[in-house]
PDB file of N, CA and C in Angstrom:
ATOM      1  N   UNK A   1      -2.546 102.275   9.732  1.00  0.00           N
ATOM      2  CA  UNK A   1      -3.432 101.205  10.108  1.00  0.00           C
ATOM      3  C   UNK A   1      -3.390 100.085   9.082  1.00  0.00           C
ATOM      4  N   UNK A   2      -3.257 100.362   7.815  1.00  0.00           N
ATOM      5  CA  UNK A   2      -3.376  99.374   6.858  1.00  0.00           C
ATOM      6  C   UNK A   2      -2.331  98.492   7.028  1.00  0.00           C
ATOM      7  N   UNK A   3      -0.845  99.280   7.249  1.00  0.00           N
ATOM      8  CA  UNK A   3       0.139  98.546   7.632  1.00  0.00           C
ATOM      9  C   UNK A   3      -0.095  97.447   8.568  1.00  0.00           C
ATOM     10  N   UNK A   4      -0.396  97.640   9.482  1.00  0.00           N
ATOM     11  CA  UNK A   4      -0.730  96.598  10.678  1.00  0.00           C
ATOM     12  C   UNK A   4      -1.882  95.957  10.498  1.00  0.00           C
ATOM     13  N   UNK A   5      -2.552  95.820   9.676  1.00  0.00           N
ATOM     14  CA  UNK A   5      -3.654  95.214   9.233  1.00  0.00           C
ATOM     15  C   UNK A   5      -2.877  94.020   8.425  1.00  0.00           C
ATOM     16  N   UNK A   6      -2.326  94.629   7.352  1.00  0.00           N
ATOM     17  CA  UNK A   6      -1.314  93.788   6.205  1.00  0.00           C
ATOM     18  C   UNK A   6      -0.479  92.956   7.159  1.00  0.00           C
ATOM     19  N   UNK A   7       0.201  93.086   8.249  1.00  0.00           N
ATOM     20  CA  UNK A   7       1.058  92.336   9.306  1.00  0.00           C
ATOM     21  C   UNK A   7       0.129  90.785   9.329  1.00  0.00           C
ATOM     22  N   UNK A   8      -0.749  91.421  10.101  1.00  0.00           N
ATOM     23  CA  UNK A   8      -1.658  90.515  10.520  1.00  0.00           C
ATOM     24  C   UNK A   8      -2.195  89.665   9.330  1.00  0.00           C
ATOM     25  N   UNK A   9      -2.551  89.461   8.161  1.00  0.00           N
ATOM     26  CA  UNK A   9      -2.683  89.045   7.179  1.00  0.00           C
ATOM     27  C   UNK A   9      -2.058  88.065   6.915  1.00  0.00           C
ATOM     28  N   UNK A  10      -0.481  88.477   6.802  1.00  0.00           N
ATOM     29  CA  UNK A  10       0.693  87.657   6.062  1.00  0.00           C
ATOM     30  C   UNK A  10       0.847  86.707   7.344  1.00  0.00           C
ATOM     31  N   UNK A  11       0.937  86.824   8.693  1.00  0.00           N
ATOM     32  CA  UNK A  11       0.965  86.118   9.502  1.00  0.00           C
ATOM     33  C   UNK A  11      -0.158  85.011   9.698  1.00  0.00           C
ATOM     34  N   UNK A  12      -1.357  85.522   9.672  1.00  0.00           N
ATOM     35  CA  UNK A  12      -2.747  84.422   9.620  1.00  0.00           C
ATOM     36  C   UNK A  12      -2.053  83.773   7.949  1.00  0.00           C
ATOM     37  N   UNK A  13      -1.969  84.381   7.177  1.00  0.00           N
ATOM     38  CA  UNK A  13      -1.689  83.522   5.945  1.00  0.00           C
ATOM     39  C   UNK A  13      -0.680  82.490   6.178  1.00  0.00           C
ATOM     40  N   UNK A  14       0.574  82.456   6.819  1.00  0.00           N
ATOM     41  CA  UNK A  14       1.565  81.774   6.734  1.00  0.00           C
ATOM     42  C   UNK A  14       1.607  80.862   7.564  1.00  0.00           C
ATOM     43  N   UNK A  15       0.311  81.331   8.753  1.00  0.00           N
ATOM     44  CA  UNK A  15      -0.199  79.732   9.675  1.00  0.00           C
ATOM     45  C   UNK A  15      -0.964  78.643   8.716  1.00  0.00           C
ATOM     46  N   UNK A  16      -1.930  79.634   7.978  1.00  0.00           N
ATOM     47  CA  UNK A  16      -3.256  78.914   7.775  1.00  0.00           C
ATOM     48  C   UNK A  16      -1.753  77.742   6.353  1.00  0.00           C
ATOM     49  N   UNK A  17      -0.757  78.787   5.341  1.00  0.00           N
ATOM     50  CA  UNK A  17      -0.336  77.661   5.042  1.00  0.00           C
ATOM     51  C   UNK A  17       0.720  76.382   5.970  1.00  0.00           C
ATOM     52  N   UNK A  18       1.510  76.662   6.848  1.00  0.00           N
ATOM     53  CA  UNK A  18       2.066  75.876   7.635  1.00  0.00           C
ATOM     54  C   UNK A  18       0.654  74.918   8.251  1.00  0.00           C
ATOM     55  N   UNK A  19      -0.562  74.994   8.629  1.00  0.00           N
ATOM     56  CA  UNK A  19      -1.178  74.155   8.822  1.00  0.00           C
ATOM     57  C   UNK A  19      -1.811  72.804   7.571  1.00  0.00           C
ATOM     58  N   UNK A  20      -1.895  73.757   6.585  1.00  0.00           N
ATOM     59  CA  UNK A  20      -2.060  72.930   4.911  1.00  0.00           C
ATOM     60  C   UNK A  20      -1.053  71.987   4.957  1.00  0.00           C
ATOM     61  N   UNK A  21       0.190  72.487   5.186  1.00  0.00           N
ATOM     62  CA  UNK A  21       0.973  71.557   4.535  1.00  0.00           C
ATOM     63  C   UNK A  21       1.297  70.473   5.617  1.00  0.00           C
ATOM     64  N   UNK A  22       1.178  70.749   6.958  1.00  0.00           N
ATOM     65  CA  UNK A  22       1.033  69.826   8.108  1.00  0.00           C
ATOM     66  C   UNK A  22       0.120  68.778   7.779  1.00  0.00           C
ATOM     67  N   UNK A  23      -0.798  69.080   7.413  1.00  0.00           N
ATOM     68  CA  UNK A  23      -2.457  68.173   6.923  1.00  0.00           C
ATOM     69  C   UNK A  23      -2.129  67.212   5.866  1.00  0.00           C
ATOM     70  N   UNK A  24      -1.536  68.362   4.850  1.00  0.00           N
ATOM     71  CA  UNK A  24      -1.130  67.335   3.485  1.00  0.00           C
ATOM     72  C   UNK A  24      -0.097  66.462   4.629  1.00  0.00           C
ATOM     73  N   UNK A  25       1.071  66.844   4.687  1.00  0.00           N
ATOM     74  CA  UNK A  25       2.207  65.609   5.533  1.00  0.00           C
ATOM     75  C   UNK A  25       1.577  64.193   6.098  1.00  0.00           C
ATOM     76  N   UNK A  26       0.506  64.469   6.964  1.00  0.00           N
ATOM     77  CA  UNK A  26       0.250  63.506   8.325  1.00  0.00           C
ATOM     78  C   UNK A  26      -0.779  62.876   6.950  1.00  0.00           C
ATOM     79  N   UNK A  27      -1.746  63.197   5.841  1.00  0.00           N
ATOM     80  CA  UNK A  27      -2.492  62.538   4.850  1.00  0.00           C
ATOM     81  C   UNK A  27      -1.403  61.562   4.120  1.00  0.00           C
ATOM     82  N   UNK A  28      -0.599  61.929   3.514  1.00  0.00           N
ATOM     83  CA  UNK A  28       0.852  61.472   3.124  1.00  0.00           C
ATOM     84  C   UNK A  28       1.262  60.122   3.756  1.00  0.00           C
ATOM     85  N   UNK A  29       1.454  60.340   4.984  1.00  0.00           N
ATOM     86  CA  UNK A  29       2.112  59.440   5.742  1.00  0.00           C
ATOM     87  C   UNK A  29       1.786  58.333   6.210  1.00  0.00           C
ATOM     88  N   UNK A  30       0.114  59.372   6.254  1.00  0.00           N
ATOM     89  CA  UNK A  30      -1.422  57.555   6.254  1.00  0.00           C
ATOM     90  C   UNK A  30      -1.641  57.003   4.773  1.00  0.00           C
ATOM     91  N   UNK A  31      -1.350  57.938   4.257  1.00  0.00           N
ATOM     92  CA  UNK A  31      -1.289  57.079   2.840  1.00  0.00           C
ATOM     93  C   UNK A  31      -0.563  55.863   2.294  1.00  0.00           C
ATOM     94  N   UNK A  32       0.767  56.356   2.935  1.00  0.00           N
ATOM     95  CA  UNK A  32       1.796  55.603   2.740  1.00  0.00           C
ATOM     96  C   UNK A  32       1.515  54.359   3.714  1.00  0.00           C
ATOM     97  N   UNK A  33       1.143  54.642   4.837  1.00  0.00           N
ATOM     98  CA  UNK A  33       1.481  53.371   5.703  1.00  0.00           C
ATOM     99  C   UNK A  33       0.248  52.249   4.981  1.00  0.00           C
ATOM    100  N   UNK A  34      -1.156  52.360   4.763  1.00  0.00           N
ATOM    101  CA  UNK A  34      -1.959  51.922   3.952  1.00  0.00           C
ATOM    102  C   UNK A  34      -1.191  51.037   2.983  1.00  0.00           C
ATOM    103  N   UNK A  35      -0.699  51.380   1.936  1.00  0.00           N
ATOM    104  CA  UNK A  35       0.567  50.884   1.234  1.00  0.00           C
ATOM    105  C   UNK A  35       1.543  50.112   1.595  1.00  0.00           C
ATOM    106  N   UNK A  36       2.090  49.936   2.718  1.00  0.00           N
ATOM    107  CA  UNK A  36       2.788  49.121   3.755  1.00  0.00           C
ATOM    108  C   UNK A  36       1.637  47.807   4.222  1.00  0.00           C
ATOM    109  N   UNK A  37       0.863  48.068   5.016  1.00  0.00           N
ATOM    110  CA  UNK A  37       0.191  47.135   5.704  1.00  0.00           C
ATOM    111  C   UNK A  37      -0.317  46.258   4.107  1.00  0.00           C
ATOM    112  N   UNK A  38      -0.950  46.874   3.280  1.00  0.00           N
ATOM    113  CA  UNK A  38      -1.052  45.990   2.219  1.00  0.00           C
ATOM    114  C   UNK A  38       0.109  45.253   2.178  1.00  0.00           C
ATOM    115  N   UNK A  39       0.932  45.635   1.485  1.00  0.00           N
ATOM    116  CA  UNK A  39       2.033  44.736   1.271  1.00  0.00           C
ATOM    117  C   UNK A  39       2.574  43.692   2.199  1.00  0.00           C
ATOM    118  N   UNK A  40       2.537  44.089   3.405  1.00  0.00           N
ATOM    119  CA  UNK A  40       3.087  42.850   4.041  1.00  0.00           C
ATOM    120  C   UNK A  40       1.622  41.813   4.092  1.00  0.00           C
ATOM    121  N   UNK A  41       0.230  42.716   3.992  1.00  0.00           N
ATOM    122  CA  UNK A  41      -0.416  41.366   4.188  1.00  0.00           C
ATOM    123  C   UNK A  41      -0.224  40.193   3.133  1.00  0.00           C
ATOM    124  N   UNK A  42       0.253  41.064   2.310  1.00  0.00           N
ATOM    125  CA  UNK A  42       0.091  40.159   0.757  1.00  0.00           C
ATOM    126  C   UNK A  42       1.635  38.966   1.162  1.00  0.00           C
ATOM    127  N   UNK A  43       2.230  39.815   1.956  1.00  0.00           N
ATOM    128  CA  UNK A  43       3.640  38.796   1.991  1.00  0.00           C
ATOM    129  C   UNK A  43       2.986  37.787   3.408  1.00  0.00           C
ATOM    130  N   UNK A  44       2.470  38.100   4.378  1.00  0.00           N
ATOM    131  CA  UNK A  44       2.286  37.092   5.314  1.00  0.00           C
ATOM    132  C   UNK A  44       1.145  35.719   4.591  1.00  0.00           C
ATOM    133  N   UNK A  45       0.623  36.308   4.196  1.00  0.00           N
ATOM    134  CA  UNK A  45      -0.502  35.371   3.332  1.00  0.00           C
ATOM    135  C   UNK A  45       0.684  34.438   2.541  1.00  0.00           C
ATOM    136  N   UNK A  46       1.403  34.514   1.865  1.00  0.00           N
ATOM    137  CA  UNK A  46       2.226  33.817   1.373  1.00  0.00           C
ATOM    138  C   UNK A  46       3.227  33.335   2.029  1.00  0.00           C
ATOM    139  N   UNK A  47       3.821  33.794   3.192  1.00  0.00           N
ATOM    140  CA  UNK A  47       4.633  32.765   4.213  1.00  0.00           C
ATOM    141  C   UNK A  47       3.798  32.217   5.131  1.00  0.00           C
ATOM    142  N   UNK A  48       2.435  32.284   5.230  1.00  0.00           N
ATOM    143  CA  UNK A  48       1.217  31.091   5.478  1.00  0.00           C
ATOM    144  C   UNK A  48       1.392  30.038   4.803  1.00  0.00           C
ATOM    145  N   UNK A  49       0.847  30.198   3.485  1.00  0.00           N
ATOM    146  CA  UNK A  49       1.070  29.373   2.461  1.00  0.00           C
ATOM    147  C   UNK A  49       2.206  28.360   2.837  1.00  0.00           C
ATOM    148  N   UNK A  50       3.271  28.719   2.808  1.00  0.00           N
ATOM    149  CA  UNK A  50       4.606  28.264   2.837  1.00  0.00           C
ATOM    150  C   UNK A  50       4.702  27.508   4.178  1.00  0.00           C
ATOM    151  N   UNK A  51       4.782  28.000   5.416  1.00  0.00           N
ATOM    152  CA  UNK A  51       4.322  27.334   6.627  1.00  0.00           C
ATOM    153  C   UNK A  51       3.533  26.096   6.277  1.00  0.00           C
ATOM    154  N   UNK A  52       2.656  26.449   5.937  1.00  0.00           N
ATOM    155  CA  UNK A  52       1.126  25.475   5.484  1.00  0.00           C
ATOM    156  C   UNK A  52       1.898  23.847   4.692  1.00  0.00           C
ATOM    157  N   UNK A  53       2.738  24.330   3.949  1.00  0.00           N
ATOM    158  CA  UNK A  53       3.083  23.338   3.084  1.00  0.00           C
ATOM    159  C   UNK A  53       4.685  22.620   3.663  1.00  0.00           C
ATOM    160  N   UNK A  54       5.027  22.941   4.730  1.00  0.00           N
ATOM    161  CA  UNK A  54       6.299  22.781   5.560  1.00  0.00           C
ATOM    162  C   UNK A  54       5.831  22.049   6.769  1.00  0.00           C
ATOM    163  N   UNK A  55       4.254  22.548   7.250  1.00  0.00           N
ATOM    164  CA  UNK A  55       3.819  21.207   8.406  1.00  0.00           C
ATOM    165  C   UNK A  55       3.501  20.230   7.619  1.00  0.00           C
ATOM    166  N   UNK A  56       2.933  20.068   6.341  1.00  0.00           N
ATOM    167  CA  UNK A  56       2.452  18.976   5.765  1.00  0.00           C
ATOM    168  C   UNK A  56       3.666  18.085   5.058  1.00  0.00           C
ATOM    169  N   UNK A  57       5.038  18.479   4.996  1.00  0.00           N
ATOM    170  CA  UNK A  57       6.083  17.902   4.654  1.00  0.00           C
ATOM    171  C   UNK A  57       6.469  17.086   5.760  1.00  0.00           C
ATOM    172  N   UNK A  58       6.422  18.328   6.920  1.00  0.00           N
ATOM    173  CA  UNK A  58       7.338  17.455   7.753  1.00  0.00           C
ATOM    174  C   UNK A  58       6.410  16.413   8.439  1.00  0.00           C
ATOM    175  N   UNK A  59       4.703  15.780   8.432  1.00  0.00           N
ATOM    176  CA  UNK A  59       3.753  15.102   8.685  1.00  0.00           C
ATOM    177  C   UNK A  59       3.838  14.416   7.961  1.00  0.00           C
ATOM    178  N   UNK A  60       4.482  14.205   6.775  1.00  0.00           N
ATOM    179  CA  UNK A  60       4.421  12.995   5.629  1.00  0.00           C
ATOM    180  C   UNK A  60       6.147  12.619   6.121  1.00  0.00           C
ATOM    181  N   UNK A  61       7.243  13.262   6.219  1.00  0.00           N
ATOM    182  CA  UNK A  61       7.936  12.436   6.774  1.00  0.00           C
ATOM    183  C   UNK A  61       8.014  12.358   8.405  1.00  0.00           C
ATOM    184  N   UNK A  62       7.525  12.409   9.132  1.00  0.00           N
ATOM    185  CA  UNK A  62       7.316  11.974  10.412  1.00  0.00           C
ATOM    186  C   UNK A  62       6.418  10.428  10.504  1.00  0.00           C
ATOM    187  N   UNK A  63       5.086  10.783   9.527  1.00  0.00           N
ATOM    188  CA  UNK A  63       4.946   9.492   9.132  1.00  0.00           C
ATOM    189  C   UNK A  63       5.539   8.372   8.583  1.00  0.00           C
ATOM    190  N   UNK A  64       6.665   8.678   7.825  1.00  0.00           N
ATOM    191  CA  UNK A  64       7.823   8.171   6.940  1.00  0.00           C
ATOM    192  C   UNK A  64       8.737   7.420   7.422  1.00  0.00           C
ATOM    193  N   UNK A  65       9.205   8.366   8.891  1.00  0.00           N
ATOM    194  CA  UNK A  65      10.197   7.495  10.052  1.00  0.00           C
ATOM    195  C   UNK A  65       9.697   6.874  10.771  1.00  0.00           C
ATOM    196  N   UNK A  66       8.169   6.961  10.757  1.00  0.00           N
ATOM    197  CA  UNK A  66       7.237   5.928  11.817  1.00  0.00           C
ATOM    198  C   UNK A  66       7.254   4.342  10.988  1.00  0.00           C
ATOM    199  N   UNK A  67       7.298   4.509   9.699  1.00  0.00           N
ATOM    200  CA  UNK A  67       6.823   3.258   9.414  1.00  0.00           C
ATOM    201  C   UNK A  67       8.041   2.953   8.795  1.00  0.00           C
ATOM    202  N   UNK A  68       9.090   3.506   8.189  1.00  0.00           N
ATOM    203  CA  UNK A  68      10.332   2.707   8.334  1.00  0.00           C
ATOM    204  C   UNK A  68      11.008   1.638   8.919  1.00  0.00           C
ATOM    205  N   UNK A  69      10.514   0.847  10.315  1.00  0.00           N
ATOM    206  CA  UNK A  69      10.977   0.019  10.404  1.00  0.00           C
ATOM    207  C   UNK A  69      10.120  -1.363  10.259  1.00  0.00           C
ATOM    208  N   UNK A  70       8.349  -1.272   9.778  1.00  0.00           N
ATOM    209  CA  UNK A  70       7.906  -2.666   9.426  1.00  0.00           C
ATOM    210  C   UNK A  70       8.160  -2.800   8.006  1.00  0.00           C
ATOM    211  N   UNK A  71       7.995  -4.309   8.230  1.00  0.00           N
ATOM    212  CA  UNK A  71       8.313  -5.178   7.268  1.00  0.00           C
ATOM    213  C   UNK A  71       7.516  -4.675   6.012  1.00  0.00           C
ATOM    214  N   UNK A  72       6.278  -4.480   6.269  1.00  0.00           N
ATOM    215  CA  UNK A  72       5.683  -3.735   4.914  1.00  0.00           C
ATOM    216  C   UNK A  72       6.254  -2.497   3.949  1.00  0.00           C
ATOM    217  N   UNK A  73       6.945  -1.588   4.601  1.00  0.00           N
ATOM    218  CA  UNK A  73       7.740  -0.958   4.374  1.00  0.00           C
ATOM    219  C   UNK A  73       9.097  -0.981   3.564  1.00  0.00           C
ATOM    220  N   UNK A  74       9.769  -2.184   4.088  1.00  0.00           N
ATOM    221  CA  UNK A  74      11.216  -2.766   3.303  1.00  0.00           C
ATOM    222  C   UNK A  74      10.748  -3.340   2.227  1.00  0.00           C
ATOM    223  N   UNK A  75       9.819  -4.192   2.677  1.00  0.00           N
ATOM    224  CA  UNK A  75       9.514  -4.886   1.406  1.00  0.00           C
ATOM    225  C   UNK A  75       8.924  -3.646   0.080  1.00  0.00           C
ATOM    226  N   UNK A  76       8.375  -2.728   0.019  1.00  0.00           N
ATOM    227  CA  UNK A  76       7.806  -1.476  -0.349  1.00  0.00           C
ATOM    228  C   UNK A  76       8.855  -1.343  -1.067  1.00  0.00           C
ATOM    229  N   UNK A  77       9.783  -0.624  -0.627  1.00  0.00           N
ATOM    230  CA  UNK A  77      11.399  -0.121  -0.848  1.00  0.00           C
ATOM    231  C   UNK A  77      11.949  -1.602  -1.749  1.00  0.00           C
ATOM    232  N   UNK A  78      11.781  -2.567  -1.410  1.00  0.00           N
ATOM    233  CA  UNK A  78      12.583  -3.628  -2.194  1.00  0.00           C
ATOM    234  C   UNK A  78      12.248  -3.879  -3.254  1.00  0.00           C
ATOM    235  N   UNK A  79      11.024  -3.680  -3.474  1.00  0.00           N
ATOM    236  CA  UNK A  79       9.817  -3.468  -4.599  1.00  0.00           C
ATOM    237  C   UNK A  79      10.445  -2.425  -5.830  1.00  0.00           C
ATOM    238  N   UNK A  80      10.012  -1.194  -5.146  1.00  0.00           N
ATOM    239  CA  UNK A  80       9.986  -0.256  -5.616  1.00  0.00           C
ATOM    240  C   UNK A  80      11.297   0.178  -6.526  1.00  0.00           C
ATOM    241  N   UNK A  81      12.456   0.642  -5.385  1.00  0.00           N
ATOM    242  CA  UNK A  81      13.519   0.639  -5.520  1.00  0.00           C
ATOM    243  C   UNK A  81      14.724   0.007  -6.022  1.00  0.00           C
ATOM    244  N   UNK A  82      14.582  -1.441  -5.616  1.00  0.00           N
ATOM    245  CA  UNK A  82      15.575  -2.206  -6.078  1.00  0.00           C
ATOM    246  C   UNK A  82      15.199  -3.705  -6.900  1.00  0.00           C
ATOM    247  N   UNK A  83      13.922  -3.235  -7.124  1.00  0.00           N
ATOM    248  CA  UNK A  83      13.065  -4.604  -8.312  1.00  0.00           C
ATOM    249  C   UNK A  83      13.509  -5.493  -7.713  1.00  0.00           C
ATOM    250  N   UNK A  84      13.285  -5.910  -6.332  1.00  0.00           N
ATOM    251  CA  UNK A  84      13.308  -7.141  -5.846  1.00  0.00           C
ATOM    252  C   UNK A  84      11.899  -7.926  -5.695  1.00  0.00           C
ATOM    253  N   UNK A  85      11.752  -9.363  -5.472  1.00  0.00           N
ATOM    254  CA  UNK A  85      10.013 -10.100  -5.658  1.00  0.00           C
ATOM    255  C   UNK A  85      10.677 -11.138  -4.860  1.00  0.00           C
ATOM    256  N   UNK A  86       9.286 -11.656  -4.612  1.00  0.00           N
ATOM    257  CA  UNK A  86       9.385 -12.605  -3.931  1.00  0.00           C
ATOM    258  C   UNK A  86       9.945 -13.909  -4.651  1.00  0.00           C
ATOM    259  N   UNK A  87      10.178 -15.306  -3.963  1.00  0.00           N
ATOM    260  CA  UNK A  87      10.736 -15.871  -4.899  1.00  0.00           C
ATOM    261  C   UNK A  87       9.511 -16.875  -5.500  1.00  0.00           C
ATOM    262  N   UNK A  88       8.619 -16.872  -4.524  1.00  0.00           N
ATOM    263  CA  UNK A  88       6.787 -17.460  -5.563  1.00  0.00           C
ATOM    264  C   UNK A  88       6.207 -16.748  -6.310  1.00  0.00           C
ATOM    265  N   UNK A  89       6.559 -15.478  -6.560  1.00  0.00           N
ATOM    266  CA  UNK A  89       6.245 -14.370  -7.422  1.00  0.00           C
ATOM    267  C   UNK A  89       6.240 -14.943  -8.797  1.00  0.00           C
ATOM    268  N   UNK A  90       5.145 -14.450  -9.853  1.00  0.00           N
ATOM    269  CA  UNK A  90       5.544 -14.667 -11.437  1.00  0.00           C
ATOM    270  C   UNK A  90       5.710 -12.997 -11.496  1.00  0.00           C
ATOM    271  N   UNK A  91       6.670 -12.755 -12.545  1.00  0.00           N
ATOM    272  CA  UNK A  91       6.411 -11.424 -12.922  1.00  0.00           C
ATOM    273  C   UNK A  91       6.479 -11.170 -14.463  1.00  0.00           C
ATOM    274  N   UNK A  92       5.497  -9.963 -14.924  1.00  0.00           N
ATOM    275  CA  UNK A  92       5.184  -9.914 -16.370  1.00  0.00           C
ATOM    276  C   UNK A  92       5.632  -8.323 -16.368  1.00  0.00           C
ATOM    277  N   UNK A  93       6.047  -8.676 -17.706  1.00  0.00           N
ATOM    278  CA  UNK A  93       6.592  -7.871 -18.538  1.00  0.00           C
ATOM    279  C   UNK A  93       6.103  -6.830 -19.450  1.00  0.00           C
ATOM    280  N   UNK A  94       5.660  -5.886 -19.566  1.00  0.00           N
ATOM    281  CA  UNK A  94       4.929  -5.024 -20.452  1.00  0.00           C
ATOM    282  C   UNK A  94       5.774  -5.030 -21.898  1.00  0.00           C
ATOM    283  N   UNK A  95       5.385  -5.774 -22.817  1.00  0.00           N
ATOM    284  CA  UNK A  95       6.369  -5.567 -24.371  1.00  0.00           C
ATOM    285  C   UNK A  95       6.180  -4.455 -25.141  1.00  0.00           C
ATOM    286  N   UNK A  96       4.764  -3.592 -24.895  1.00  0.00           N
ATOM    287  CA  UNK A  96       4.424  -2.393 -24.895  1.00  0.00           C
ATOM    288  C   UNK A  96       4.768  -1.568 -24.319  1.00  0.00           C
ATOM    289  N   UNK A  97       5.826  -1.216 -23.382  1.00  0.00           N
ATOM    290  CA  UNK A  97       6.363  -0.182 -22.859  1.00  0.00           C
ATOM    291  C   UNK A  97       7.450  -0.303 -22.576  1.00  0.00           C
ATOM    292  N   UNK A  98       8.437   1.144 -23.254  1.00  0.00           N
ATOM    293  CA  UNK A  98      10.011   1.129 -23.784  1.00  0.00           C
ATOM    294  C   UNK A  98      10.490   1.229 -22.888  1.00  0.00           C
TER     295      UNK A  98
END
């Protein structure tokens, strides 16, 4: 009788561990994914960011090709760019700055 008692034992034992370690596994695996979803939130938050700063580029030059063709504009650029003035213009000179 003890024999078959002992059967029964090692068998309930070797479920109860095959169920442990099933438990630990599937804990494991939520653990891990936890670890995942962080991480990508941390990466989508930052290709937000990035998005974010790629509509506001391409809104400053969309504005850019809008006003490219008035006159306020060239003249801007003629200014700016190629130190051109008008010809009633006086222009001064900073002797203080190299």
């Amino acid at each position: 009788m003890s024999k078959n008692k002992r059967q029964v034992n090692t068998k309930v034992l070797l479920k109860r561990c095959l169920m442990c370690g099933l438990i630990l596994y599937i804990c494991y695996l939520a653990l891990a994914q936890q670890f995942n979803f962080a991480r990508l939130a941390k990466e989508e938050d930052k290709l937000d960011v990035r998005l974010e700063e790629a509509r506001r580029e391409n809104k400053e030059l969309e504005e850019q090709k809008e006003a490219a063709g008035t006159s306020e504009y060239i003249e801007r650029v003629a200014r700016e760019k190629l130190g051109y003035m008008r010809p009633e213009e006086k222009v001064f000179i900073d002797a203080k700055k190299n």
